[in-house]
Protein backbone atom coordinates (compact mmCIF):
# COMPACT_ATOMS: atom_id res chain seq x y z
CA UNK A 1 0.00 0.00 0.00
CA UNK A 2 1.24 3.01 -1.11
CA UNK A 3 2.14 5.87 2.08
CA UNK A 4 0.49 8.64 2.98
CA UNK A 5 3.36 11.51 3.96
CA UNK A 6 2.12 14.76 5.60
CA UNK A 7 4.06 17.80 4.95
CA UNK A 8 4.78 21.30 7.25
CA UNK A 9 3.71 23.79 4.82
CA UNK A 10 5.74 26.14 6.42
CA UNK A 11 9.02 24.11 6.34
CA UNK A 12 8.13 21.74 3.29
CA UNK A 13 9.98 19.37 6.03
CA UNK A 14 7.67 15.57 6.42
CA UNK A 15 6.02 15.79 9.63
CA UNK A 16 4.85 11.82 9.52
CA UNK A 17 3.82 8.80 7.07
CA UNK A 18 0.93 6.66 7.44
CA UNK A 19 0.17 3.15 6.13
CA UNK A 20 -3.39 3.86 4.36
CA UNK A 21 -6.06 1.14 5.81
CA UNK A 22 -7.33 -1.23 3.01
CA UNK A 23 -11.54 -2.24 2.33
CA UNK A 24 -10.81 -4.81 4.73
CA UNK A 25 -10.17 -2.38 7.66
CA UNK A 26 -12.37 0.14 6.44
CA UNK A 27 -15.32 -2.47 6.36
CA UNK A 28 -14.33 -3.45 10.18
CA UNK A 29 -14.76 -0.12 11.09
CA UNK A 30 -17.80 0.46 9.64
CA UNK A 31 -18.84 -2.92 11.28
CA UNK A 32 -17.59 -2.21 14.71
CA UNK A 33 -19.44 1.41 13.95
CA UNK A 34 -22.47 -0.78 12.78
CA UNK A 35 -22.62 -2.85 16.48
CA UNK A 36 -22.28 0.34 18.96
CA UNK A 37 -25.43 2.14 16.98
CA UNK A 38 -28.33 0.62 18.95
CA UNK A 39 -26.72 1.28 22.40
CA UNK A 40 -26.01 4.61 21.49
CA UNK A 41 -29.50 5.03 19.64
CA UNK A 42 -31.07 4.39 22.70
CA UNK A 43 -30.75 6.86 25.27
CA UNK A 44 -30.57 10.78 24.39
CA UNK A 45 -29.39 11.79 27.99
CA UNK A 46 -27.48 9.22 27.62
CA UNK A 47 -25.30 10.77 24.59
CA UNK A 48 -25.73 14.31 26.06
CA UNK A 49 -23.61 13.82 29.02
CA UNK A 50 -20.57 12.14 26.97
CA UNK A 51 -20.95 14.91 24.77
CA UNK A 52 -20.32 17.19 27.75
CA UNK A 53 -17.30 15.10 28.36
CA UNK A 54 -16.04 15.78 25.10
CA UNK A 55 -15.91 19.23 25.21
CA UNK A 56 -14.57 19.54 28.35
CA UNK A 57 -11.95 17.86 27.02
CA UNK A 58 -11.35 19.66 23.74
CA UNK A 59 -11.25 23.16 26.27
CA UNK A 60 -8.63 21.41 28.13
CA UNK A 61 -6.16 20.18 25.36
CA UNK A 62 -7.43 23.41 22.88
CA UNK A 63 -3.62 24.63 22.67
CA UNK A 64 -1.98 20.68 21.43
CA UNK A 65 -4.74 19.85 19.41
CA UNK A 66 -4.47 23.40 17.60
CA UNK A 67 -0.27 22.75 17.31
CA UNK A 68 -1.48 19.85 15.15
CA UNK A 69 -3.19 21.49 13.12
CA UNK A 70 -1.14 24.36 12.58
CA UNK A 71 1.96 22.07 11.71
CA UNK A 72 -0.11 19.74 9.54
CA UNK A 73 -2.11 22.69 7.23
CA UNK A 74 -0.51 26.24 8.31
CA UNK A 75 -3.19 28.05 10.01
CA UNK A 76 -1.79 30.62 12.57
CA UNK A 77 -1.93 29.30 15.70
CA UNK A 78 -4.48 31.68 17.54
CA UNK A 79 -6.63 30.60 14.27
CA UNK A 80 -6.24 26.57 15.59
CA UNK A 81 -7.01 27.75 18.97
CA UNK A 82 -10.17 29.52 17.61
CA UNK A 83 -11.13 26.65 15.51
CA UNK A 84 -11.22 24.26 18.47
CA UNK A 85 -13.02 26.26 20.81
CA UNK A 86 -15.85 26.59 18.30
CA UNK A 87 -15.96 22.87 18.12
CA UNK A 88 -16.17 22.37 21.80
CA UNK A 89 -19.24 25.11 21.41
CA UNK A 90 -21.13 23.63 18.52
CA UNK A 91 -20.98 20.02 20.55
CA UNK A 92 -22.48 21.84 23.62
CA UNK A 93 -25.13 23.37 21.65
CA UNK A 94 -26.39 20.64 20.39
CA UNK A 95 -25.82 18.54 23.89
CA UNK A 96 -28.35 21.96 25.10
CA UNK A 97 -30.77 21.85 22.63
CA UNK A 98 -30.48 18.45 20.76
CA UNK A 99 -33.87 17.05 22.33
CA UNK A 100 -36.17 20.14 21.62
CA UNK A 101 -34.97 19.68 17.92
CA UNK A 102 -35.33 15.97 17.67
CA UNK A 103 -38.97 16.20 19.96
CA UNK A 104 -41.90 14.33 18.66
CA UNK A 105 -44.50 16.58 16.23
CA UNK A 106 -47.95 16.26 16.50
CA UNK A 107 -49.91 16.94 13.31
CA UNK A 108 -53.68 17.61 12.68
CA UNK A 109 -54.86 15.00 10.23
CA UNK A 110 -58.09 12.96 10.02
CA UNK A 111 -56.80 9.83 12.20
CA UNK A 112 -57.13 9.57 15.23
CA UNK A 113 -53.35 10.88 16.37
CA UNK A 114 -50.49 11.26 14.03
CA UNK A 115 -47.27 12.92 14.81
CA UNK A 116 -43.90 12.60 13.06
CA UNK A 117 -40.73 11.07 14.95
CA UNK A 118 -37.35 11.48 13.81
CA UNK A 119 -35.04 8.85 14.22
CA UNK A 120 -31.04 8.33 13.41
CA UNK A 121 -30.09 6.30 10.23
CA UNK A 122 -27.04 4.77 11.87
CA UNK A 123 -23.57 4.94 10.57
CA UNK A 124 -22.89 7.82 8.66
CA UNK A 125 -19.59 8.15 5.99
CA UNK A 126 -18.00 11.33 7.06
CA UNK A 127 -15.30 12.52 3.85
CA UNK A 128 -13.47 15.72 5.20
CA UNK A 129 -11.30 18.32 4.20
CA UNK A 130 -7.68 19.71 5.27
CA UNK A 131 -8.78 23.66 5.79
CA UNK A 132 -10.41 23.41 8.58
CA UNK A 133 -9.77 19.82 10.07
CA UNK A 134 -11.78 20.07 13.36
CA UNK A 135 -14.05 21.98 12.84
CA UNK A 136 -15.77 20.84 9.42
CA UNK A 137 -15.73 17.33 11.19
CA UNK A 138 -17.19 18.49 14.26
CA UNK A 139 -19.65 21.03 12.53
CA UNK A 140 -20.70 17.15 11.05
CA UNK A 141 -20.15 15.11 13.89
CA UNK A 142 -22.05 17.37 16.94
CA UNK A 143 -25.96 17.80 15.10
CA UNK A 144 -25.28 14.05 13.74
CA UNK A 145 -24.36 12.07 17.02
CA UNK A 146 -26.92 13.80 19.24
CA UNK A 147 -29.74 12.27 17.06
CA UNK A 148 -28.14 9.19 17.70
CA UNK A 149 -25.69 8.29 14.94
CA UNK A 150 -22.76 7.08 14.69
CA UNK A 151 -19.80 8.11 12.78
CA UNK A 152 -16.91 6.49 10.43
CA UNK A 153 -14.63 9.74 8.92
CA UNK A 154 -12.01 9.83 6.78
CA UNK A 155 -9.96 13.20 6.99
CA UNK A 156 -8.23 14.65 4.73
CA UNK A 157 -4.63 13.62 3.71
CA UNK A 158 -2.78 16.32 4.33
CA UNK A 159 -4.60 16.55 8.08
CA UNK A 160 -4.41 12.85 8.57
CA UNK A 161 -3.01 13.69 12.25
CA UNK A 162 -5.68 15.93 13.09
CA UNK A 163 -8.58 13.53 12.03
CA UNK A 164 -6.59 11.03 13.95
CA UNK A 165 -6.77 13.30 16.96
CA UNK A 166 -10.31 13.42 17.16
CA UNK A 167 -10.98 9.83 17.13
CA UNK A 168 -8.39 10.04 20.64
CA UNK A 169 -10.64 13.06 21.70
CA UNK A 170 -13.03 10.74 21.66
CA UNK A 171 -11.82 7.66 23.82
CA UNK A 172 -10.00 9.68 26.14
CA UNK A 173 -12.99 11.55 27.17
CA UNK A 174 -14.57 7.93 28.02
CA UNK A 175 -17.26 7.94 24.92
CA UNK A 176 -18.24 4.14 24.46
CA UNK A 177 -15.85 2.27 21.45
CA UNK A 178 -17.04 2.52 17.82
CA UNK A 179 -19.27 5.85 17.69
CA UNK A 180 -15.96 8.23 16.13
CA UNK A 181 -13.64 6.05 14.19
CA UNK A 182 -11.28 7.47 11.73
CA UNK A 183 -10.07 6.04 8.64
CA UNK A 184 -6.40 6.69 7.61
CA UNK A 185 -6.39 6.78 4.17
CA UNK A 186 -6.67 8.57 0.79
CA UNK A 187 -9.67 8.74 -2.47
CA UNK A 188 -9.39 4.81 -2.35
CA UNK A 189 -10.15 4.91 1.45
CA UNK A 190 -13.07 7.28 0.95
CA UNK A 191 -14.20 4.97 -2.36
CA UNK A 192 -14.59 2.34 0.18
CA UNK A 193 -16.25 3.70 3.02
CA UNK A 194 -19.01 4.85 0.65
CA UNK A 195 -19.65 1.34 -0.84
CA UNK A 196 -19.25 -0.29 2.95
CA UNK A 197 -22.30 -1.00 4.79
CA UNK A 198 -22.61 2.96 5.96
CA UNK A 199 -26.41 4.69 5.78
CA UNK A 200 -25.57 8.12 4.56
CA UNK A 201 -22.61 9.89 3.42
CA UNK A 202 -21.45 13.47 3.91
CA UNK A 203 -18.75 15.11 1.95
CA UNK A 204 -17.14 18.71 2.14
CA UNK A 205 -14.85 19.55 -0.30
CA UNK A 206 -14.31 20.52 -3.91
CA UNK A 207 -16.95 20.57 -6.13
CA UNK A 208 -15.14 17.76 -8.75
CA UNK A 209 -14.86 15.67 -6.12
CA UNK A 210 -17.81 16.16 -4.70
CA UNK A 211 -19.26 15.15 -8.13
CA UNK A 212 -17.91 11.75 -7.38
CA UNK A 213 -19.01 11.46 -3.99
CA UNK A 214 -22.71 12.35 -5.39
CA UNK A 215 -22.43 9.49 -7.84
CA UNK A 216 -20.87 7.12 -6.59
CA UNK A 217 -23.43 7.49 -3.35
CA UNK A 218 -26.87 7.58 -5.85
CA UNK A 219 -25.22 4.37 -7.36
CA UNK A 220 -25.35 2.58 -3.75
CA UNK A 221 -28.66 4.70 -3.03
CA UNK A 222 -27.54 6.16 -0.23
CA UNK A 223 -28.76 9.45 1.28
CA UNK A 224 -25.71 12.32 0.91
CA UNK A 225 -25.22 15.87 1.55
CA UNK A 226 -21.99 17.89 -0.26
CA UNK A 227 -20.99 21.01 0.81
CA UNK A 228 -19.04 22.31 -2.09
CA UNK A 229 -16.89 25.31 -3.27
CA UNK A 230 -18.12 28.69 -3.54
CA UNK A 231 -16.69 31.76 -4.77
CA UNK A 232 -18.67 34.36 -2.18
CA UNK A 233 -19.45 37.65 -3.69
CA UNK A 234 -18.68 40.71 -0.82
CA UNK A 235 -20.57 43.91 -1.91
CA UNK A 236 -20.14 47.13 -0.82
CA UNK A 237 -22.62 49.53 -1.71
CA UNK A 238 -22.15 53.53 -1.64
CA UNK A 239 -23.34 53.96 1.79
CA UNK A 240 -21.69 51.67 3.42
CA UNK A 241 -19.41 52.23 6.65
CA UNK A 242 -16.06 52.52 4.89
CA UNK A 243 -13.80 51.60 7.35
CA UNK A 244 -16.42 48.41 9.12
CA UNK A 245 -16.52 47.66 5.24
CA UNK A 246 -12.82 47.57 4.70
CA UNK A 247 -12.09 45.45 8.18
CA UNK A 248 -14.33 43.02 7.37
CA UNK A 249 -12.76 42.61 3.67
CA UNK A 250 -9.53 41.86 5.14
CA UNK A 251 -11.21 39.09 7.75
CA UNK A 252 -13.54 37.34 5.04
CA UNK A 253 -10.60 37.26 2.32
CA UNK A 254 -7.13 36.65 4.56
CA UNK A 255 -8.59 34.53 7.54
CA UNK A 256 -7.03 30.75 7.33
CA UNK A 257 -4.82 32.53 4.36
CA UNK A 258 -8.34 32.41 1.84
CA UNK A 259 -8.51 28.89 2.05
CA UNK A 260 -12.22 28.58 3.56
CA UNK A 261 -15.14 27.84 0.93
CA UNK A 262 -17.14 30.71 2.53
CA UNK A 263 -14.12 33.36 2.03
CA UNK A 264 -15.32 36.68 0.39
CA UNK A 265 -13.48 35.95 -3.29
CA UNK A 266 -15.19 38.62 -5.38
CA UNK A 267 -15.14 42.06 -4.23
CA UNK A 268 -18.26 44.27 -5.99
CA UNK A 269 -17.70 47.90 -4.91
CA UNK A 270 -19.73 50.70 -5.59
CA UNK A 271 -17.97 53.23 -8.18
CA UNK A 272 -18.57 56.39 -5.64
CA UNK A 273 -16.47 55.09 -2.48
CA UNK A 274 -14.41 52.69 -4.65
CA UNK A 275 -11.08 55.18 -4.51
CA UNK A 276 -11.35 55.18 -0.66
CA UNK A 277 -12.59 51.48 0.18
CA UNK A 278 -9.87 50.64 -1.83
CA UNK A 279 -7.27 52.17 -0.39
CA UNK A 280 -8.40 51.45 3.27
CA UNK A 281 -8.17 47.96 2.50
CA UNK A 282 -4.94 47.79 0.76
CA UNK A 283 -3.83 50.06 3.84
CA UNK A 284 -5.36 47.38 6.49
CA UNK A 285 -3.87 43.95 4.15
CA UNK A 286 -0.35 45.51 4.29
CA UNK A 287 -0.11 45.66 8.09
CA UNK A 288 -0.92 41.39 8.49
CA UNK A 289 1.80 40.08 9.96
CA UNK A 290 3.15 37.09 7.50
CA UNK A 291 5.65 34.32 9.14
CA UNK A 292 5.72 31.30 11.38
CA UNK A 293 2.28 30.29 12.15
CA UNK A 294 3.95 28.75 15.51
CA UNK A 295 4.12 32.52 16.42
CA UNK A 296 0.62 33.89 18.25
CA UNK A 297 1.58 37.20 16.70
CA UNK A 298 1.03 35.89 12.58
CA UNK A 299 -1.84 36.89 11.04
CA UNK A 300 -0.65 34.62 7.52
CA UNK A 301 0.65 31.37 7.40
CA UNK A 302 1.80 29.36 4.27
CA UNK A 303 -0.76 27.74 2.09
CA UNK A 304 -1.38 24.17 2.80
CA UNK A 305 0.10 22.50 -0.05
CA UNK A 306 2.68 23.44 -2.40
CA UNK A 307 -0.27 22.41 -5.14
CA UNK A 308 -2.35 24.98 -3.46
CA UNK A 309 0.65 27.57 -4.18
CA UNK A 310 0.99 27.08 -7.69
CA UNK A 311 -2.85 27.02 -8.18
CA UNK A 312 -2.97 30.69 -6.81
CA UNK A 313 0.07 31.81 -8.48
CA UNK A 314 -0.85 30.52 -11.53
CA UNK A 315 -4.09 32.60 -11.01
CA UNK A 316 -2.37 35.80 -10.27
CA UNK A 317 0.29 35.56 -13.42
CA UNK A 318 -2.67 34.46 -15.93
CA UNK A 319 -4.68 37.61 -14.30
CA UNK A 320 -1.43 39.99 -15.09
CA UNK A 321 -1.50 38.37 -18.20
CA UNK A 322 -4.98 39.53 -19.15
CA UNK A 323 -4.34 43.22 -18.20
CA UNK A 324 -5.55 42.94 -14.75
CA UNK A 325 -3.44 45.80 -12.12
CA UNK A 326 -1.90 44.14 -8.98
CA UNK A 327 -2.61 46.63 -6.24
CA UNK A 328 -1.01 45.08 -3.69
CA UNK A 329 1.19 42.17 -3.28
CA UNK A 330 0.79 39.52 -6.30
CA UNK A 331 3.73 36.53 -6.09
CA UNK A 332 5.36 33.91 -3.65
CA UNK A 333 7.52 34.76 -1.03
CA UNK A 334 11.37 33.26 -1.43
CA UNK A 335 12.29 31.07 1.20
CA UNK A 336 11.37 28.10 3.02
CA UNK A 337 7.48 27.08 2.92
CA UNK A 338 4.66 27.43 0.95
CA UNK A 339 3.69 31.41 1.45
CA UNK A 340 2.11 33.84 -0.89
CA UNK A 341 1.17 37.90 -0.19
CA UNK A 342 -1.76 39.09 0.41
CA UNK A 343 -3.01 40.40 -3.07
CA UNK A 344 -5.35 42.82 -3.95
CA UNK A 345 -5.63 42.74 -7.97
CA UNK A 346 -8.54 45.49 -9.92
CA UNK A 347 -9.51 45.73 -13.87
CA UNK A 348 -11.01 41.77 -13.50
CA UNK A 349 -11.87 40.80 -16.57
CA UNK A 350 -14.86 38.05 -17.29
CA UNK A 351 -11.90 35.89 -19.09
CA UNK A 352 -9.36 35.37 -16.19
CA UNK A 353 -9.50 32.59 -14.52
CA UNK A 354 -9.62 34.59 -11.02
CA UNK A 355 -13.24 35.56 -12.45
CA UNK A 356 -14.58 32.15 -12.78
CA UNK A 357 -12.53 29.62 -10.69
CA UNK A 358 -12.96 29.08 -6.51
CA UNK A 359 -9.15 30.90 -5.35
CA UNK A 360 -8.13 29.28 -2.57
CA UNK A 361 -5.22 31.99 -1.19
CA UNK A 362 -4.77 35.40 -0.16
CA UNK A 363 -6.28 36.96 -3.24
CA UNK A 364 -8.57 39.52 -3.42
CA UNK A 365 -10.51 40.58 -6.99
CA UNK A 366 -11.71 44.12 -7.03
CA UNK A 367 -14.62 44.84 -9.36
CA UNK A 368 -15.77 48.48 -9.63
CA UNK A 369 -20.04 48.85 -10.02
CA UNK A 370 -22.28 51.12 -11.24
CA UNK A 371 -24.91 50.00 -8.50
CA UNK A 372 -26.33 47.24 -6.68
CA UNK A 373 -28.47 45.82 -9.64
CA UNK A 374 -25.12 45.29 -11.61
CA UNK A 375 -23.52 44.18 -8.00
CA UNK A 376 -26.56 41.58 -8.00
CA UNK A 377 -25.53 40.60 -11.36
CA UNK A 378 -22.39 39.86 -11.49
CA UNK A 379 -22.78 38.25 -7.84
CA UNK A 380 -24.98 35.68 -9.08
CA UNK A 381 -23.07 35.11 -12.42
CA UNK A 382 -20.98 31.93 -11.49
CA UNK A 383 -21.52 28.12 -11.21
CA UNK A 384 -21.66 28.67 -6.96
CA UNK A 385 -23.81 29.85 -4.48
CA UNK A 386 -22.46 29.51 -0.95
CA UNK A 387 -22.28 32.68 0.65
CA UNK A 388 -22.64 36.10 0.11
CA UNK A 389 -21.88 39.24 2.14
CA UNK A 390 -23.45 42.90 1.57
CA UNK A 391 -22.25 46.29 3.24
CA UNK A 392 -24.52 49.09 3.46
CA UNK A 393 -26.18 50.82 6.14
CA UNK A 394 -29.43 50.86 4.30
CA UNK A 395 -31.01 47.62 6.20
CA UNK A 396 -34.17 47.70 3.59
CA UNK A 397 -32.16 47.81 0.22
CA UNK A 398 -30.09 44.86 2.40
CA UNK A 399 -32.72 43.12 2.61
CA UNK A 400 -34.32 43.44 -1.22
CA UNK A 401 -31.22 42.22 -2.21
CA UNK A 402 -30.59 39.13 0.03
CA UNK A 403 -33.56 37.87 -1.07
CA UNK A 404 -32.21 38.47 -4.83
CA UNK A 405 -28.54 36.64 -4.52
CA UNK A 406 -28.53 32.97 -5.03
CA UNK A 407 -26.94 31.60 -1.99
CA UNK A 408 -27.48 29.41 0.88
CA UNK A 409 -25.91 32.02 3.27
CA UNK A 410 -26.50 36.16 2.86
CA UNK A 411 -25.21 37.84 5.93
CA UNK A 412 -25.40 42.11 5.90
CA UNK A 413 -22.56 44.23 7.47
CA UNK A 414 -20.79 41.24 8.28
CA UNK A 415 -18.56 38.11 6.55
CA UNK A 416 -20.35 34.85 6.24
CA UNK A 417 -19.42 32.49 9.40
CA UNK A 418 -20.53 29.07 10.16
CA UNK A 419 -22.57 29.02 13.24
CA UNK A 420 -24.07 26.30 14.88
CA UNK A 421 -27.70 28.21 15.35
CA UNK A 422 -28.28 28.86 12.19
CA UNK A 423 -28.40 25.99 8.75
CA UNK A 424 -25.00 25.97 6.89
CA UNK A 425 -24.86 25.26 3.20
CA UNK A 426 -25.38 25.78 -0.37
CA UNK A 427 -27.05 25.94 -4.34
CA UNK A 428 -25.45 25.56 -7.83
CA UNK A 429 -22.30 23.89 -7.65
CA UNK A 430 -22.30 24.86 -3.89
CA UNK A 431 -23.78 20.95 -3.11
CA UNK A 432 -27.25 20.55 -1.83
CA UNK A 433 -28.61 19.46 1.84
CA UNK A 434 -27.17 21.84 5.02
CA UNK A 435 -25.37 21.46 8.04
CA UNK A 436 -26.01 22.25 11.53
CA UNK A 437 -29.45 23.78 13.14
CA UNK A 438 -32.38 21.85 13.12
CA UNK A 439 -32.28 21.53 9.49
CA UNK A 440 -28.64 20.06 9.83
CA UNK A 441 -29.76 17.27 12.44
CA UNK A 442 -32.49 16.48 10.49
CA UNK A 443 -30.63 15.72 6.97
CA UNK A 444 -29.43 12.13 8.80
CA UNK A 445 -32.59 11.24 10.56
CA UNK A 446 -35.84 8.91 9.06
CA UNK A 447 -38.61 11.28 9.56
CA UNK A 448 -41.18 8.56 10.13
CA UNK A 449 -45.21 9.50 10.02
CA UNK A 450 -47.44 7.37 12.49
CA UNK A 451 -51.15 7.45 12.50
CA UNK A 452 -53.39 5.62 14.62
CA UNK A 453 -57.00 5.23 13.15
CA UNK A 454 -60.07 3.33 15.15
CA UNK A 455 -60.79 -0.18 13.40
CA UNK A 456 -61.87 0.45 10.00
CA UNK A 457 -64.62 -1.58 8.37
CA UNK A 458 -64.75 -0.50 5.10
CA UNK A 459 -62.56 2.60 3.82
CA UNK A 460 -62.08 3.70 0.37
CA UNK A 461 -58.13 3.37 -0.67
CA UNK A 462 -56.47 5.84 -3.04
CA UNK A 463 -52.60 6.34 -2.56
């Protein structure tokens, strides 16, 4: 079996290798996975307090689990901290409120009581990427295991450590064997856990892959839910609060160095305040402290992957290519590691490939509007629709518009966060079904109608 080698991005030195498991092992898991289900199907209080357990011990070990994570992908440290602190809240969340969602509902109907229960599936597939590698699994993992499934994930390769991590998280806070396993492997491993004896699949990640995923799932008719790329329009209208507007461009385009699928990646700025927005952001991008992500003063890592470098610079030198103006940075950084500047690029043309593809990196493309109905336009003129983030301090033009941009997430005077409260996902090329909220825990659950009716005698039958 070929080895799977993870890599510091901010070195290029091997951190570990991995022997991947083979259909054999993945199908064991899946089967010891398969034999803990009705145990922990059974008892909801049950679950909640080793959830509790859990995320008293992800607040405890917050600091080495977000080393891992940092040395495995190249997220700044304080980022890693972040990340697992918000995993250890969306598991208590749902520990909180888990039962109201999953609580019986009674329904008016002609019979004499009907009401709709919603039960778990059993073991769900998790496929997972490398940006963010505890929480996307946890943002799964909390919603799904409080309405009583289990879980078998594979992580990504280049966080193979991290997913690895959370299946310890999991024993070491005393939760019963077989309801977190992790697979170590790579698309093979993945292949194989979706044609194993598993109920449902999920799958974040790219939208080619996620094709895959899709198909290969319908083939063994299996429920799925992708959450895919997107390529979130950020619009700032002519009223908007210049310097809130220009803060929050840095945060939705530079956090985890651009490589989150709800990053702002297309900037649509009103023609009257474009001069200043523009500059205040460039101003704000140039003072991000780029370096060792060990360090709780960076701001920037390294990308993850030197693949992921020469995606994004081949972006930026096609874009120069095509006549587009490099505001600020714009090319790699010499030296050890995978690191790119932050770039700010204007004159985007419909041709470049910075105007069509998902950029995962620093980049920022600047298009100058006319107003919001062309802002609306060109917003909603690509294959995704994941996010989308508006800036103006008129809350009722905010609103007209949100309801025009086709996205699973609009958020006004703000960038576009995951949050447990509230359902996560996309349209278009985005993937279909959503994560967390009510709507998240009940993508994995058999939403089964009863109805009790006296004895019948005679009763006239159409379906």
């Amino acid at each position: 079996m070929n080895q799977i080698i993870t890599t510091n991005p901010a070195t290029g030195e091997e951190i570990s290798r991995y022997s991947q498991m083979d259909k054999d092992q993945v199908f064991q898991l899946v089967g010891k996975a398969k034999r803990a289900f009705p145990e922990w199907k059974k008892d909801l209080e049950q679950r909640r307090s080793y959830i509790y357990n859990l995320v008293e011990y992800l607040r405890k070990h917050k600091t080495d689990l977000a080393k891992i994570a940092t040395s495995e992908m190249g997220k700044p440290l304080k980022e890693s901290i972040g990340e697992v602190e918000k995993c250890a809240w969306a598991l208590e969340f749902y520990a909180d409120y888990g039962d109201s969602f999953l609580a019986d509902e009674v329904l008016n109907t002609d019979a004499r009581k009907s009401f709709l229960t919603f039960e778990p599936l059993g073991v769900i597939g998790s496929i997972m990427p490398w940006n963010f590698p505890y929480w996307q699994a946890l943002r799964f993992a909390a919603p799904c295991l409080m309405a009583g499934n289990v879980i078998v994930m594979k992580p990504a390769r280049i966080t193979m450590q991290s997913g690895i991590e959370i299946e310890k998280a999991f024993t070491e806070s005393g939760m019963p064997d077989g309801i977190f396993q992790t697979v170590v492997g790579s698309v093979e491993s993945a292949n194989h856990l979706i044609d194993s004896d598993v109920n449902a699949v999920t799958f974040t990640g790219s939208t080619t892959a996620g094709t895959k995923v899709g198909e290969r799932t319908a083939r063994n008719l299996k429920k799925c839910v992708l959450e895919l790329g997107g390529s979130d329009p950020f619009i700032v209208l002519d009223d908007a609060i210049i310097e809130k507007a220009a803060e929050g461009a840095v945060k939705g385009r530079f956090i985890n160095c651009g490589q989150s699928c709800v990053a702002s990646k297309r900037f649509f700025v009103g023609k009257n305040i474009a001069k200043d927005f523009i500059e205040l952001f460039i101003k704000k991008a140039s003072q991000l402290k780029i370096g060792d992500p060990k360090s709780i003063e960076t701001d920037i890592g390294p990308l993850s992957s030197k693949d992921g470098l020469e995606t994004i610079s081949g972006i930026v030198e096609d874009a120069k290519e095509k006549g587009a103006e490099i505001l600020l940075g714009g090319s790699e950084i010499e030296g050890k590691g995978y690191f790119y500047q932050p770039t700010i690029i204007t004159n985007v043309k419909p041709d470049m490939r910075i105007a069509k593809e998902e950029t995962f990196g620093p980049v920022a493309p600047i298009t100058i509007v006319e107003n919001e109905s062309e802002a609306i336009r060109l917003a909603n003129n690509i294959e995704f629709g994941l996010g989308a983030s508006i800036w103006t301090q008129d809350l009722q033009k905010a609103e007209k518009m949100s309801r025009r941009i086709e996205s699973g997430i609009v958020s006004v005077n703000n960038v576009v966060l995951s949050d447990p409260r509230i359902p996560f996902g996309g349209v278009k090329h985005s993937g279909f079904g959503r994560e967390l909220s009510r709507y998240g825990m009940l993508e994995f659950v058999n939403i089964k109608a009863v109805r009790f009716y006296e004895n019948l005698t005679h009763h006239h039958y159409v379906e």
